[in-house]
C-alpha atoms as a PDB file:
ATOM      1  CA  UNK A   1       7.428  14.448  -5.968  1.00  0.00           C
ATOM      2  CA  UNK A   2       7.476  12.998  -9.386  1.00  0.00           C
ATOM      3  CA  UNK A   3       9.380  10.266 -10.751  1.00  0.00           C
ATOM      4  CA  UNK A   4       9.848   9.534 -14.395  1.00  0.00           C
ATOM      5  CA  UNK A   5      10.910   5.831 -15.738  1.00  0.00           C
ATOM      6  CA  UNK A   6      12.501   4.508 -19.334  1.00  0.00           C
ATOM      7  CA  UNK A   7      10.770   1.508 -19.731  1.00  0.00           C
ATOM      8  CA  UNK A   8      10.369  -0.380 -23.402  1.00  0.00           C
ATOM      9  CA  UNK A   9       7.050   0.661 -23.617  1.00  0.00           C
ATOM     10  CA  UNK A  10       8.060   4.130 -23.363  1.00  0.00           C
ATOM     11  CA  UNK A  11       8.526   7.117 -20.347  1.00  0.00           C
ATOM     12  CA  UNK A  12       6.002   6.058 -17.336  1.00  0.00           C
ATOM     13  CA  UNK A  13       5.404   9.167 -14.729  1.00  0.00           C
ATOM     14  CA  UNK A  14       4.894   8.167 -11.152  1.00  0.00           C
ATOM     15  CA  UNK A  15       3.750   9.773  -8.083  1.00  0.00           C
ATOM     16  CA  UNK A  16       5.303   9.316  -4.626  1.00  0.00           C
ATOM     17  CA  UNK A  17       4.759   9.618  -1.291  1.00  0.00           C
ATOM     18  CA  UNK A  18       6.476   9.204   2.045  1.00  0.00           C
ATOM     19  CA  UNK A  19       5.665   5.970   4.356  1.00  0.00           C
ATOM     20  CA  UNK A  20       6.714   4.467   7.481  1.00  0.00           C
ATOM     21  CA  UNK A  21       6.857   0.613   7.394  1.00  0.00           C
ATOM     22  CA  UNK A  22       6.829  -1.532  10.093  1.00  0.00           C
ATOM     23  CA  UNK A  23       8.498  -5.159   9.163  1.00  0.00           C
ATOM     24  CA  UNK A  24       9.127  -6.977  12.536  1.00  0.00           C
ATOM     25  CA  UNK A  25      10.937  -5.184  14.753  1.00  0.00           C
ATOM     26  CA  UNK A  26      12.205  -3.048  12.287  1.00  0.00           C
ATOM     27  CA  UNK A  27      10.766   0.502  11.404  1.00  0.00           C
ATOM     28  CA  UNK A  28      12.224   1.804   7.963  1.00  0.00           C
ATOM     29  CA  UNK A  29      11.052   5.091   5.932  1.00  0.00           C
ATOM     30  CA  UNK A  30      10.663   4.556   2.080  1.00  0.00           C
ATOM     31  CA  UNK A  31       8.955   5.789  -1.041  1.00  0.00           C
ATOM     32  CA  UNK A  32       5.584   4.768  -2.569  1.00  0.00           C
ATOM     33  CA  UNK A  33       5.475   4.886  -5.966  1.00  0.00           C
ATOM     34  CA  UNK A  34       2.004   5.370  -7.741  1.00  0.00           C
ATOM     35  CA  UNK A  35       1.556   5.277 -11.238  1.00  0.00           C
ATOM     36  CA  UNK A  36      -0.037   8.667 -12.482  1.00  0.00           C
ATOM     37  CA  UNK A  37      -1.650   8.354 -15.556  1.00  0.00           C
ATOM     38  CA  UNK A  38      -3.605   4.926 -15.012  1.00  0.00           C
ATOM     39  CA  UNK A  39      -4.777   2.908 -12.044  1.00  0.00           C
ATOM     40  CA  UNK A  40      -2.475   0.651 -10.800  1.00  0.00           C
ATOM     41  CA  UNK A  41      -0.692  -1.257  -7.753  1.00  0.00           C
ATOM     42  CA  UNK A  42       1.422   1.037  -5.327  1.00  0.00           C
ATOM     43  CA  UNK A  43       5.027  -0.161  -5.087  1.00  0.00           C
ATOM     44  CA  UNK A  44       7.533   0.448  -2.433  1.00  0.00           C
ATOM     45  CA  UNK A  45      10.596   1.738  -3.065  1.00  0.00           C
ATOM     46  CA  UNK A  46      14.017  -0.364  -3.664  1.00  0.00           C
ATOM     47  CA  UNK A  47      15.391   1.308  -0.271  1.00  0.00           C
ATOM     48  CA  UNK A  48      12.620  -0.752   1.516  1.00  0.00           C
ATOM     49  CA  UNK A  49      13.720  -4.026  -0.514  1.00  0.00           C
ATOM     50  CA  UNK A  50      17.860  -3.633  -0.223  1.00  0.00           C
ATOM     51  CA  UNK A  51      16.986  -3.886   3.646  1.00  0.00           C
ATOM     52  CA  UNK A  52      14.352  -6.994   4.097  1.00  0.00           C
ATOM     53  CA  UNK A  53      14.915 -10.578   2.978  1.00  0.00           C
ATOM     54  CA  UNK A  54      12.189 -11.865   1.079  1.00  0.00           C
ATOM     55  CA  UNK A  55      11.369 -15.456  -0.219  1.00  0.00           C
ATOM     56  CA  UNK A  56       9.492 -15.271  -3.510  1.00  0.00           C
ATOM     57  CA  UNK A  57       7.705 -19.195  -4.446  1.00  0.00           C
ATOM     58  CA  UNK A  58       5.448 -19.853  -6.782  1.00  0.00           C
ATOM     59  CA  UNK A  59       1.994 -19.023  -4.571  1.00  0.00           C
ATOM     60  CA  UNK A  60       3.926 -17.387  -2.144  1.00  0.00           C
ATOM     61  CA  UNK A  61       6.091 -14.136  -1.198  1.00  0.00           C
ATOM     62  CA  UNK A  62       7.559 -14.505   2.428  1.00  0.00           C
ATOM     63  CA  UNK A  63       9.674 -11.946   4.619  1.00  0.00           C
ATOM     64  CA  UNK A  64      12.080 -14.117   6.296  1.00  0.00           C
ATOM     65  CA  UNK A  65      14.150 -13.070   9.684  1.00  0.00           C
END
């Protein structure tokens, strides 16, 4: 599946794929998004984010319970 995003520096295509996280005790399916046209980091979808809790510090990114 293919995902196309507005951003300022113009249309960015990305790839996805289906994955099964494991966070805790909880087991959630999300997206992967993968950007097509250059190497880059993957990035989980927002689905996967609306249900954890994370702490974001300066040095730090924590999932908290």
């Amino acid at each position: 599946m293919w995902f196309r995003f507005k951003t300022l520096n113009g249309c960015l295509t990305m790839k996805t794929a289906k994955a099964s996280v494991k966070v805790g005790e909880k087991k959630m399916e999300t997206c992967v998004f993968t950007p097509r046209d250059f190497n880059g980091k993957n990035l989980v979808g927002l689905d996967l984010i609306k249900k954890i809790r994370l702490l974001l510090d300066d040095k730090y990114t924590c999932i908290m319970k």
